[in-house]
PDB file of N, CA and C in Angstrom:
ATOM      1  N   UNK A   1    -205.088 128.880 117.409  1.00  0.00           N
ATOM      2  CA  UNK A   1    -204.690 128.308 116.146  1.00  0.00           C
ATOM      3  C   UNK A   1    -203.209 127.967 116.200  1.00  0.00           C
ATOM      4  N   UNK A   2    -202.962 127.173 115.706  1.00  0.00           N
ATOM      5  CA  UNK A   2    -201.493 126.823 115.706  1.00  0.00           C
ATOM      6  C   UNK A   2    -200.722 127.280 114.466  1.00  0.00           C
ATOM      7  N   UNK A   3    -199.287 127.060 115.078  1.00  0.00           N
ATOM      8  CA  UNK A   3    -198.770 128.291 113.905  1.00  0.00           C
ATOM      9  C   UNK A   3    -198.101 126.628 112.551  1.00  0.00           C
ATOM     10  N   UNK A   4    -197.732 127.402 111.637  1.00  0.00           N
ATOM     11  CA  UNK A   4    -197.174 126.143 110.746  1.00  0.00           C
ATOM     12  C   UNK A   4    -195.784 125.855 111.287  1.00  0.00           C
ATOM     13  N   UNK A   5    -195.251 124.592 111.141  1.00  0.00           N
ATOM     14  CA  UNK A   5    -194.227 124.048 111.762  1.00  0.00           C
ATOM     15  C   UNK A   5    -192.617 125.112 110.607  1.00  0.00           C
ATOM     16  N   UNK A   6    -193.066 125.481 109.551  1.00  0.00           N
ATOM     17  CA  UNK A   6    -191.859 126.667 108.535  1.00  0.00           C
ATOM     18  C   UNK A   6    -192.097 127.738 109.190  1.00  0.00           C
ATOM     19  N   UNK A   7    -192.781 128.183 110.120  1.00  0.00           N
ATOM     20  CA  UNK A   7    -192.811 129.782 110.445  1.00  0.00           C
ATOM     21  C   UNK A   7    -192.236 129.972 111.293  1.00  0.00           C
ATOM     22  N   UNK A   8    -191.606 130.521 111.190  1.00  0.00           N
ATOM     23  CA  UNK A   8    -190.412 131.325 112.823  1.00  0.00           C
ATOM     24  C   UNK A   8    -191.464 132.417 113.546  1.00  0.00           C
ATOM     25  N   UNK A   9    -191.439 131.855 114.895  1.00  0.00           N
ATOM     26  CA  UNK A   9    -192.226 132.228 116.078  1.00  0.00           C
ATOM     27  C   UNK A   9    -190.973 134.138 116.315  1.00  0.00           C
ATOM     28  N   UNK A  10    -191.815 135.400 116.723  1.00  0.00           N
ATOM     29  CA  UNK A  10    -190.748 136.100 116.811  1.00  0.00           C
ATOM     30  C   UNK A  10    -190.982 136.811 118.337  1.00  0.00           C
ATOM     31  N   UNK A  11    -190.187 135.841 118.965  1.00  0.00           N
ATOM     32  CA  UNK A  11    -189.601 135.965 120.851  1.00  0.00           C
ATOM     33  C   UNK A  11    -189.087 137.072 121.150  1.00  0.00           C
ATOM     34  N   UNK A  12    -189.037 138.067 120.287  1.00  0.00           N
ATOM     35  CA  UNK A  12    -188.291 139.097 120.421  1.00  0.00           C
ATOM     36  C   UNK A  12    -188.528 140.260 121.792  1.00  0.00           C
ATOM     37  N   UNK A  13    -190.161 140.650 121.987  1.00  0.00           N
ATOM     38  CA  UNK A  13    -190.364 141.272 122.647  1.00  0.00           C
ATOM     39  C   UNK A  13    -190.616 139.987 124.123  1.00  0.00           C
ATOM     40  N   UNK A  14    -190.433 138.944 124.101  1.00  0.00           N
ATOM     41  CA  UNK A  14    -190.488 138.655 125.400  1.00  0.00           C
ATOM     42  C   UNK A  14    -189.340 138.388 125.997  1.00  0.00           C
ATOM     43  N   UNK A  15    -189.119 138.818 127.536  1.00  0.00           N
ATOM     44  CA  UNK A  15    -188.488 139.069 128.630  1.00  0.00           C
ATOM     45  C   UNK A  15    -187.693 137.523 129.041  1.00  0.00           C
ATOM     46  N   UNK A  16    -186.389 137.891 128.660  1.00  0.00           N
ATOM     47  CA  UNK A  16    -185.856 136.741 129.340  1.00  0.00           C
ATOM     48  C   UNK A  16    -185.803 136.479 130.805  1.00  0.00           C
ATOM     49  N   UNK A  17    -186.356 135.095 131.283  1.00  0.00           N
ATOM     50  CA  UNK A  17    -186.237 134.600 132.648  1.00  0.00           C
ATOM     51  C   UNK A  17    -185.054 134.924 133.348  1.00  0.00           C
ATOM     52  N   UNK A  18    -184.828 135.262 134.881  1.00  0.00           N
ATOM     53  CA  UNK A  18    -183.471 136.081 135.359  1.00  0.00           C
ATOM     54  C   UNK A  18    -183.521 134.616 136.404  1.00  0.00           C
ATOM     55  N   UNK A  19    -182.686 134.499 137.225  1.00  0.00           N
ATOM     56  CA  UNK A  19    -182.501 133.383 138.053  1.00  0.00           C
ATOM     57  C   UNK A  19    -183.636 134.044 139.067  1.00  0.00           C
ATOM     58  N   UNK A  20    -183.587 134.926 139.724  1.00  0.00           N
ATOM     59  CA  UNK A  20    -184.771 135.693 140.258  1.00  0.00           C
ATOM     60  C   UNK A  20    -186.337 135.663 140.170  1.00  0.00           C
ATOM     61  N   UNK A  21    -186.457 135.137 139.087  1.00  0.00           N
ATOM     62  CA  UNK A  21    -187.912 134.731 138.158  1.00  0.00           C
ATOM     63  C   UNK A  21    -188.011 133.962 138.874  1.00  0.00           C
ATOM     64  N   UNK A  22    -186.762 132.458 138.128  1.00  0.00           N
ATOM     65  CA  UNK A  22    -187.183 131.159 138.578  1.00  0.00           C
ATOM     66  C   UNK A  22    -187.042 131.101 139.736  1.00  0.00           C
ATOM     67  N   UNK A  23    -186.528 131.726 141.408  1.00  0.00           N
ATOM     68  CA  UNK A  23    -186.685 131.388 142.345  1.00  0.00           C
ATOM     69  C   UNK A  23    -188.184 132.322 142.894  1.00  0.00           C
ATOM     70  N   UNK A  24    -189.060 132.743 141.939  1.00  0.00           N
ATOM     71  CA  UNK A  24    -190.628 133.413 142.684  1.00  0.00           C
ATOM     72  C   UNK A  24    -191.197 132.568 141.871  1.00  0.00           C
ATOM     73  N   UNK A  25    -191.127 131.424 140.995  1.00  0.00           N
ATOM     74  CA  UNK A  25    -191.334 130.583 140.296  1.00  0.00           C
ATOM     75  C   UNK A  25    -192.579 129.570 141.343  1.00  0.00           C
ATOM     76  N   UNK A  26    -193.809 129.191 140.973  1.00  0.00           N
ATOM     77  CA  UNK A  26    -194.037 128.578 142.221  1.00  0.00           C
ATOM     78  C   UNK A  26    -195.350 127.739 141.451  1.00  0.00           C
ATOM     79  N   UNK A  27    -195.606 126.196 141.791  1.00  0.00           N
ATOM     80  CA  UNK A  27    -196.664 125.511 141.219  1.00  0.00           C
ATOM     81  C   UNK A  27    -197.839 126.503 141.821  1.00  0.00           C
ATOM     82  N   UNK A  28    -198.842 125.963 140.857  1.00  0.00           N
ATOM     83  CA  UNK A  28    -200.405 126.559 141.385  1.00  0.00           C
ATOM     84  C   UNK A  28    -200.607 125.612 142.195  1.00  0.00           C
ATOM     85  N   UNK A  29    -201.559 126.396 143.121  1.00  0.00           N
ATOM     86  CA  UNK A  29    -202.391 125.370 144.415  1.00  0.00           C
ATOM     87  C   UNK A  29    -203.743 124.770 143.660  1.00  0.00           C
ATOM     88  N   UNK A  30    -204.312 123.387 144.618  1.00  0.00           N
ATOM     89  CA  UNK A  30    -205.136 122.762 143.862  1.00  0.00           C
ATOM     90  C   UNK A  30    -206.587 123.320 144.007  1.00  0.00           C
ATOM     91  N   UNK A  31    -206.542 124.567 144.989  1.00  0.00           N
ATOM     92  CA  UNK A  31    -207.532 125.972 144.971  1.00  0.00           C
ATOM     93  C   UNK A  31    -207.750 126.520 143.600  1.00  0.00           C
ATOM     94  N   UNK A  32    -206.540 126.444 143.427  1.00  0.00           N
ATOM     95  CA  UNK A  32    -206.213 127.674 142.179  1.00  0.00           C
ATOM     96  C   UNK A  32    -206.923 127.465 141.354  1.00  0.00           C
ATOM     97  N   UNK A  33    -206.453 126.141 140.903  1.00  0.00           N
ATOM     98  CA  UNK A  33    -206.772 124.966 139.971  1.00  0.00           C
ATOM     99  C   UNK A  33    -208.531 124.926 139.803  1.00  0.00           C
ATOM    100  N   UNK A  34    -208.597 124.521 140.947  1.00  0.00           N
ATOM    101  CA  UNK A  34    -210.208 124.456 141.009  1.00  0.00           C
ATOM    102  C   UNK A  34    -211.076 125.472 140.597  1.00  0.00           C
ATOM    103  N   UNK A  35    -210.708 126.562 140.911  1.00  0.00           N
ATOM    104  CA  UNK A  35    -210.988 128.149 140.536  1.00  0.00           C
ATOM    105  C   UNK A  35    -211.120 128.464 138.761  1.00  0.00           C
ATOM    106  N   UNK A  36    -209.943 127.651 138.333  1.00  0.00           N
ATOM    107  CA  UNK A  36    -210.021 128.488 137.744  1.00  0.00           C
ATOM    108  C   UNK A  36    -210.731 126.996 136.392  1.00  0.00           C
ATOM    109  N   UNK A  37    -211.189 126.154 136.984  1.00  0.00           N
ATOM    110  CA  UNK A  37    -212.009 125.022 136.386  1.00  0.00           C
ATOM    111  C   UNK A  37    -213.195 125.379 136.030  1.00  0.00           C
ATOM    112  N   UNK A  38    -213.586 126.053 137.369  1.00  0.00           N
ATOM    113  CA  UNK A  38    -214.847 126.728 137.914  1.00  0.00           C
ATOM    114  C   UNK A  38    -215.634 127.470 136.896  1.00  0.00           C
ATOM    115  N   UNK A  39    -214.247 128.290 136.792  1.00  0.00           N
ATOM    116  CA  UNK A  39    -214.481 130.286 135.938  1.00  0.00           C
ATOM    117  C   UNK A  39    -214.558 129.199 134.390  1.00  0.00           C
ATOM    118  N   UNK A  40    -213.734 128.733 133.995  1.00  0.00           N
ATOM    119  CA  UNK A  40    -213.972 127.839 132.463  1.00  0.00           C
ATOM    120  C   UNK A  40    -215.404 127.264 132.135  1.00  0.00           C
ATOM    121  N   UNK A  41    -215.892 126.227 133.215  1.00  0.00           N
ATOM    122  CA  UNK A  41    -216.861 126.178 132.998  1.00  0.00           C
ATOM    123  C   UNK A  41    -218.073 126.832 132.691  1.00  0.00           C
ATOM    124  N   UNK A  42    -218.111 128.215 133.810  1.00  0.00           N
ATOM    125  CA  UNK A  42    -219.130 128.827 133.879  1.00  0.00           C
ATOM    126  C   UNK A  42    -219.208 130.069 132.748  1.00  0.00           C
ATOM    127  N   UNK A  43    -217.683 129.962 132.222  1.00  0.00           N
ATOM    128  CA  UNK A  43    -217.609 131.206 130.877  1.00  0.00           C
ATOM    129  C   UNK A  43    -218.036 130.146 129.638  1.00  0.00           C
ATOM    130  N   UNK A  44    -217.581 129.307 129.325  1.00  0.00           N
ATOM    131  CA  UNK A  44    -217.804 128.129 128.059  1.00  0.00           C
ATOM    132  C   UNK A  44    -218.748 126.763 128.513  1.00  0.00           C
ATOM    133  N   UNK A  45    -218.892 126.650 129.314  1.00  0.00           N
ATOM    134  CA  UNK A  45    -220.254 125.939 129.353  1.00  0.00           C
ATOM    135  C   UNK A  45    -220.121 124.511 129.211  1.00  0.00           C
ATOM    136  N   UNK A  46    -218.512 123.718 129.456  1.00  0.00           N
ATOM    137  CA  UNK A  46    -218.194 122.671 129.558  1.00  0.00           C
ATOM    138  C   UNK A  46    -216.623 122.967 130.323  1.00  0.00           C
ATOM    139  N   UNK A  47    -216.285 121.515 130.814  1.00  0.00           N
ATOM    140  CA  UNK A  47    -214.822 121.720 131.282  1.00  0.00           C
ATOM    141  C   UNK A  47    -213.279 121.662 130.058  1.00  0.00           C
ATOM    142  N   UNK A  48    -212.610 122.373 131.071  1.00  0.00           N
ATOM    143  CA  UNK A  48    -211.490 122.721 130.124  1.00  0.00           C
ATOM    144  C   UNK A  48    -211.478 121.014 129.273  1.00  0.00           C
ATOM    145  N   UNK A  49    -210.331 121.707 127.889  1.00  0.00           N
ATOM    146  CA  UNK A  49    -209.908 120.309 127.465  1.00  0.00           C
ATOM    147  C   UNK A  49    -209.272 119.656 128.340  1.00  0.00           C
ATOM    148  N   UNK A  50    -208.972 117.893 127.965  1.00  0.00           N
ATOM    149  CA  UNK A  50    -207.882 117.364 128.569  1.00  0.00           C
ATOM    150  C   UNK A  50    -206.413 117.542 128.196  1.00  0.00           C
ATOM    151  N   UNK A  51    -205.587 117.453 128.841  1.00  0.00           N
ATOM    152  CA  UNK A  51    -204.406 117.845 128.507  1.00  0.00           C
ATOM    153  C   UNK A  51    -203.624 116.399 128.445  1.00  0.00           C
ATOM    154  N   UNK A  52    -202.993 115.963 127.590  1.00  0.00           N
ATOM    155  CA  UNK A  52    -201.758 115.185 127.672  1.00  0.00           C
ATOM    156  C   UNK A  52    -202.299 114.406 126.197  1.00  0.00           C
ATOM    157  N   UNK A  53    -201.312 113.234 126.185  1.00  0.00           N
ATOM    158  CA  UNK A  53    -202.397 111.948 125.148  1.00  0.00           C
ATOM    159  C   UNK A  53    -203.529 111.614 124.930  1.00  0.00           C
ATOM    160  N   UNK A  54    -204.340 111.466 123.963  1.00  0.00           N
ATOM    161  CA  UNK A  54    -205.269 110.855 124.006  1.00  0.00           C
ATOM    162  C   UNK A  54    -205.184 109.301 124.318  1.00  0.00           C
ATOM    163  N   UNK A  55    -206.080 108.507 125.456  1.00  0.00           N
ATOM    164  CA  UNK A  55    -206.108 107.211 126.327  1.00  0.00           C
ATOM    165  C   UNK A  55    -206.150 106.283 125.023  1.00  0.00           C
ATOM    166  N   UNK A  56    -205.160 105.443 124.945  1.00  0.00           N
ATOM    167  CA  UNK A  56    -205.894 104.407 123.881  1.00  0.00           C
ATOM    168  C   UNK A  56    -206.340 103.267 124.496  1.00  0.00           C
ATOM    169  N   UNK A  57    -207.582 102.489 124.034  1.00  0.00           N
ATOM    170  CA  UNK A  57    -208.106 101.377 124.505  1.00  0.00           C
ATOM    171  C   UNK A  57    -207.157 100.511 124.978  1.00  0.00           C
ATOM    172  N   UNK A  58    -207.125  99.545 126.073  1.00  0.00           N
ATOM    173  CA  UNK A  58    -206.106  98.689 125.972  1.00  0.00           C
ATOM    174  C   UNK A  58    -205.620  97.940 125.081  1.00  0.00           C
ATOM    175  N   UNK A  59    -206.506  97.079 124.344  1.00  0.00           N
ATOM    176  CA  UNK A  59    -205.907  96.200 123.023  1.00  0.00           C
ATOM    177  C   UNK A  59    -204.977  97.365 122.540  1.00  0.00           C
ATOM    178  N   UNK A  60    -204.595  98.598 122.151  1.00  0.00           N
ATOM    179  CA  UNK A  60    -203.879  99.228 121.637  1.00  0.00           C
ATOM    180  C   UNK A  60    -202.587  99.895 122.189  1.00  0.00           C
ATOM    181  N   UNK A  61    -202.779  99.515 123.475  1.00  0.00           N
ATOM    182  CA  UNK A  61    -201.911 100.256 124.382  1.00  0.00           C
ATOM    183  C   UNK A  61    -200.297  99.253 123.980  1.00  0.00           C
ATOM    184  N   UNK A  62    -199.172 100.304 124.326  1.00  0.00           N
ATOM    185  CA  UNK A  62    -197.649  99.424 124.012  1.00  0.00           C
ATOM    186  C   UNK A  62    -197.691  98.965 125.294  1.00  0.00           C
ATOM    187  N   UNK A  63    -196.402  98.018 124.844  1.00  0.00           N
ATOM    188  CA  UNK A  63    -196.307  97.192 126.566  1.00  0.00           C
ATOM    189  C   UNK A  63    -194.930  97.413 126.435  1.00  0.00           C
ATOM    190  N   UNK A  64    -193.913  98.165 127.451  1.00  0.00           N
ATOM    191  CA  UNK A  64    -192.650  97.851 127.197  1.00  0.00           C
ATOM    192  C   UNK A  64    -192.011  96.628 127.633  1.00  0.00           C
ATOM    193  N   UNK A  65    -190.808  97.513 126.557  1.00  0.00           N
ATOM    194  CA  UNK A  65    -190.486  95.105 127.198  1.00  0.00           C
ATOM    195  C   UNK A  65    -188.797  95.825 126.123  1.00  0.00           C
ATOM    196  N   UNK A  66    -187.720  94.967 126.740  1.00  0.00           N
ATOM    197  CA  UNK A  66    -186.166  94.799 126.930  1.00  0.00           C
ATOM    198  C   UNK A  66    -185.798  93.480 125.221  1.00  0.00           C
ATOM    199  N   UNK A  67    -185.235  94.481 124.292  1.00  0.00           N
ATOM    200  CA  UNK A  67    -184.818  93.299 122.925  1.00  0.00           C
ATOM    201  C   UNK A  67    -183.470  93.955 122.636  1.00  0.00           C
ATOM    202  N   UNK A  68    -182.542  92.347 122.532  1.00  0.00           N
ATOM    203  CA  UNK A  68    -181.268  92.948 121.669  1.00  0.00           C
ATOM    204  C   UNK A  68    -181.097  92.741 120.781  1.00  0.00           C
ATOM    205  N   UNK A  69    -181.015  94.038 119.487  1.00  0.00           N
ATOM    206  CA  UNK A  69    -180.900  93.425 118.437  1.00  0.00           C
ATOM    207  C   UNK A  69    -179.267  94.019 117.602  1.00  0.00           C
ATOM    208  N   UNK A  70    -179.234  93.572 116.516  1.00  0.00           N
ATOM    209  CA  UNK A  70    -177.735  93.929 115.682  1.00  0.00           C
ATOM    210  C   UNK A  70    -177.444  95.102 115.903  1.00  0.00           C
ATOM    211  N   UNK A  71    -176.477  95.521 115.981  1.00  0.00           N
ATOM    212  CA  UNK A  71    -176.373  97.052 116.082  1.00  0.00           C
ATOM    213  C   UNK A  71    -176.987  97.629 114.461  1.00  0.00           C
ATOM    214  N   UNK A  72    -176.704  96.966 113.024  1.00  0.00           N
ATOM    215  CA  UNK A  72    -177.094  96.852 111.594  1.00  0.00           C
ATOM    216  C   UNK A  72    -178.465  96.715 111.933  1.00  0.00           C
ATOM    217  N   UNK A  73    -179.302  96.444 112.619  1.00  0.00           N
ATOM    218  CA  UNK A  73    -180.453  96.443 112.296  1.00  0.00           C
ATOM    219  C   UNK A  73    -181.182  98.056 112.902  1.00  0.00           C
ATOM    220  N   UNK A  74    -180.519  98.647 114.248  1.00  0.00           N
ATOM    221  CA  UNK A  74    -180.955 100.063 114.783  1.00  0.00           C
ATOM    222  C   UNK A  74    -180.397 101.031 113.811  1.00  0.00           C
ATOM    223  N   UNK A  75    -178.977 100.915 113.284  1.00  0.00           N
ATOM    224  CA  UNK A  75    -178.250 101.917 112.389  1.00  0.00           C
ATOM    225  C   UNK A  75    -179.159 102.017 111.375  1.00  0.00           C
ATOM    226  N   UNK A  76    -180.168 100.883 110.926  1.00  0.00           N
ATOM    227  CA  UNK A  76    -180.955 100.630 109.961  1.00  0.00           C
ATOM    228  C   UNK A  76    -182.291 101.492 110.031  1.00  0.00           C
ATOM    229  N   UNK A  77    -182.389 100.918 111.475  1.00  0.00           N
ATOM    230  CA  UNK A  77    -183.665 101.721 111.902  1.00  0.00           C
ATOM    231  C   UNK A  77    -183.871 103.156 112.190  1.00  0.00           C
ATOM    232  N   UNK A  78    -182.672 103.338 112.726  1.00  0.00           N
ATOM    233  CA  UNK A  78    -182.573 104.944 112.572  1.00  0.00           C
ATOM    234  C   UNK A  78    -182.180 105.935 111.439  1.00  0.00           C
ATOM    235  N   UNK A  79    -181.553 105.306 110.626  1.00  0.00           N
ATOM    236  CA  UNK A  79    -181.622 106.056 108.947  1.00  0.00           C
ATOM    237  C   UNK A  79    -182.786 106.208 108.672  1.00  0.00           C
ATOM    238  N   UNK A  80    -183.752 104.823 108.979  1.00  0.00           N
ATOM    239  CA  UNK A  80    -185.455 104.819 108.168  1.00  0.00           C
ATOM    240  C   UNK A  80    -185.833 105.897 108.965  1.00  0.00           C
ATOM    241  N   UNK A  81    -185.819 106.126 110.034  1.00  0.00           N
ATOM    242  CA  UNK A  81    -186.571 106.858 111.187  1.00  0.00           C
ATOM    243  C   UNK A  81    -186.042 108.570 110.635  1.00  0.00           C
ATOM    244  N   UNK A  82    -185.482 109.047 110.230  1.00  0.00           N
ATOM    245  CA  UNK A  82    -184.708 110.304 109.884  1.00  0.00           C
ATOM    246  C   UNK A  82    -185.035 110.543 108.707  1.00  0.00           C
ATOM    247  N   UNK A  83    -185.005 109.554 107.799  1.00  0.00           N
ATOM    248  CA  UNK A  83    -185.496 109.778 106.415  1.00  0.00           C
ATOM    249  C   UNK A  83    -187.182 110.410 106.055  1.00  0.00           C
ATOM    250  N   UNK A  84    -188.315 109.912 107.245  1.00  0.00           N
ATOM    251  CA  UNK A  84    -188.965 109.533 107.663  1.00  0.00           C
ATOM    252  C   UNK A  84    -189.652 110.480 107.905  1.00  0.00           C
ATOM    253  N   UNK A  85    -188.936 111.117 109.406  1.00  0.00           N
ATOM    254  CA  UNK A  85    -189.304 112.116 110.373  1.00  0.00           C
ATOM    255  C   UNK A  85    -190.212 111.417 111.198  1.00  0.00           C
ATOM    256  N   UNK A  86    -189.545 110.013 111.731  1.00  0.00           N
ATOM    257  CA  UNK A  86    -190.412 109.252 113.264  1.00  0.00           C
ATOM    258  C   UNK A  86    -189.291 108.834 113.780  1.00  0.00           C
ATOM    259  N   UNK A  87    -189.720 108.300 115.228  1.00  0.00           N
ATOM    260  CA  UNK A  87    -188.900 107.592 115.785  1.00  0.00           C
ATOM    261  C   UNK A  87    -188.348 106.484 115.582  1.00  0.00           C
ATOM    262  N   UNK A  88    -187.388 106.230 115.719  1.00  0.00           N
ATOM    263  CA  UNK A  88    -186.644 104.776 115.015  1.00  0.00           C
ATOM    264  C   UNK A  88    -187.321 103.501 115.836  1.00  0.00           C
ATOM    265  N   UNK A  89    -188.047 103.517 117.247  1.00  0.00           N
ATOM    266  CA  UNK A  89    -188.936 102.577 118.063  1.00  0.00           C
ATOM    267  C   UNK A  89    -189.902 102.544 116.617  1.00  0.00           C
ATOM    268  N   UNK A  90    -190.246 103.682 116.307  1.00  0.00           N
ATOM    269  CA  UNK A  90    -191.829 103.602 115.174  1.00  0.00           C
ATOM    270  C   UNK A  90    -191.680 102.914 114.649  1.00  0.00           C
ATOM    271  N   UNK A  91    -190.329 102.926 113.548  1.00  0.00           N
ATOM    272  CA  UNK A  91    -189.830 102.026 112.149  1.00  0.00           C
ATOM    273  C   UNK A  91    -189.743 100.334 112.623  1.00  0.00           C
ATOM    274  N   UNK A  92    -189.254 100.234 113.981  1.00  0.00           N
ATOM    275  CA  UNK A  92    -189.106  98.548 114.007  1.00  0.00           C
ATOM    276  C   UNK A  92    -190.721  98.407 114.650  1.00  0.00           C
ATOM    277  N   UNK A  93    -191.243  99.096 115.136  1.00  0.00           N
ATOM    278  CA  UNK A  93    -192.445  98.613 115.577  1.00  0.00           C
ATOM    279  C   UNK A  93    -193.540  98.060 114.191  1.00  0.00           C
ATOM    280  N   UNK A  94    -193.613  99.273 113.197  1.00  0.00           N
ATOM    281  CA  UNK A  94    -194.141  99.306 112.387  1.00  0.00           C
ATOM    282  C   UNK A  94    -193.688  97.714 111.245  1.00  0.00           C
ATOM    283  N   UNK A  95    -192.021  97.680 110.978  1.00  0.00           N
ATOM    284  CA  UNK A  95    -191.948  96.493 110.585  1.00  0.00           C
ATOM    285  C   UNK A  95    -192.383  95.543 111.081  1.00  0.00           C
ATOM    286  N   UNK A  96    -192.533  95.211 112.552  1.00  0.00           N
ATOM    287  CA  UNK A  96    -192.629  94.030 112.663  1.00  0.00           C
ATOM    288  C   UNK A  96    -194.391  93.581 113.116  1.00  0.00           C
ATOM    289  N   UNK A  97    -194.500  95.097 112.806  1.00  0.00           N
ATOM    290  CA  UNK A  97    -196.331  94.996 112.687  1.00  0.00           C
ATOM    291  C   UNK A  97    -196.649  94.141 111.210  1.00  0.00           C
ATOM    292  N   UNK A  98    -195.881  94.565 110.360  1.00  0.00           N
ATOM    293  CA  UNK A  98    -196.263  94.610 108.835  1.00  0.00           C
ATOM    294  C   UNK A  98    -195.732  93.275 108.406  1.00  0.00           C
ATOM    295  N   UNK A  99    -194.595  92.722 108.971  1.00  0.00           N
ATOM    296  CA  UNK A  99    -194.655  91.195 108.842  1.00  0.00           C
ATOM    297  C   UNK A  99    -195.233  90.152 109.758  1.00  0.00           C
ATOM    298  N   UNK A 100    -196.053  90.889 111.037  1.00  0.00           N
ATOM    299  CA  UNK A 100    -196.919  89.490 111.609  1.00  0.00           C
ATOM    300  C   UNK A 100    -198.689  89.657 110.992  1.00  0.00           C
ATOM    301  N   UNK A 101    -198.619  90.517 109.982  1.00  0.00           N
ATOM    302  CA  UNK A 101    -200.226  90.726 109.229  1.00  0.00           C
ATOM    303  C   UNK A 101    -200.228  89.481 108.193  1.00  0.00           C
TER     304      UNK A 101
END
């Protein structure tokens, strides 16, 4: 379950990382991995979730791409974007969604 974004998480009893940690620090092998795909499946009866974004269809996918605009129009965009709580890319994307409809 996830916690609410007002609640303070309390880190208290966990162990701060020593430089020592991070050098026994080490990726899993793609054994590991497999193993432990394996054990998921065979305890829950499907494979783990996916992890990252959900894929959007292509028609939906962004395309990046290089625009210069006023510096008054980002100062703009980033007030909206803060006021907001999105990214200031969101606010001009979103405008200029809302004037080619």
């Amino acid at each position: 379950m996830q916690q609410p974004k007002d609640k303070k998480i309390d880190f208290s009893d966990i162990a701060e990382w020593t430089p020592e940690d991070f050098s026994r620090a080490r990726r899993s092998k793609p054994e590991e991995r497999a193993r432990f795909r394996a054990a998921f499946i065979k305890t829950f009866g499907h494979p783990p979730p996916r992890r990252g974004p959900i894929p959007k269809p292509s028609s939906e996918r962004y395309v990046g791409t290089y625009i210069k605009l006023h510096p008054k129009a980002i100062e703009w965009a980033k007030r909206e974007a803060k006021r907001r709580g999105v990214g200031y890319q969101t606010v001009i994307n979103e405008t200029l969604l809302h004037r080619a409809a």
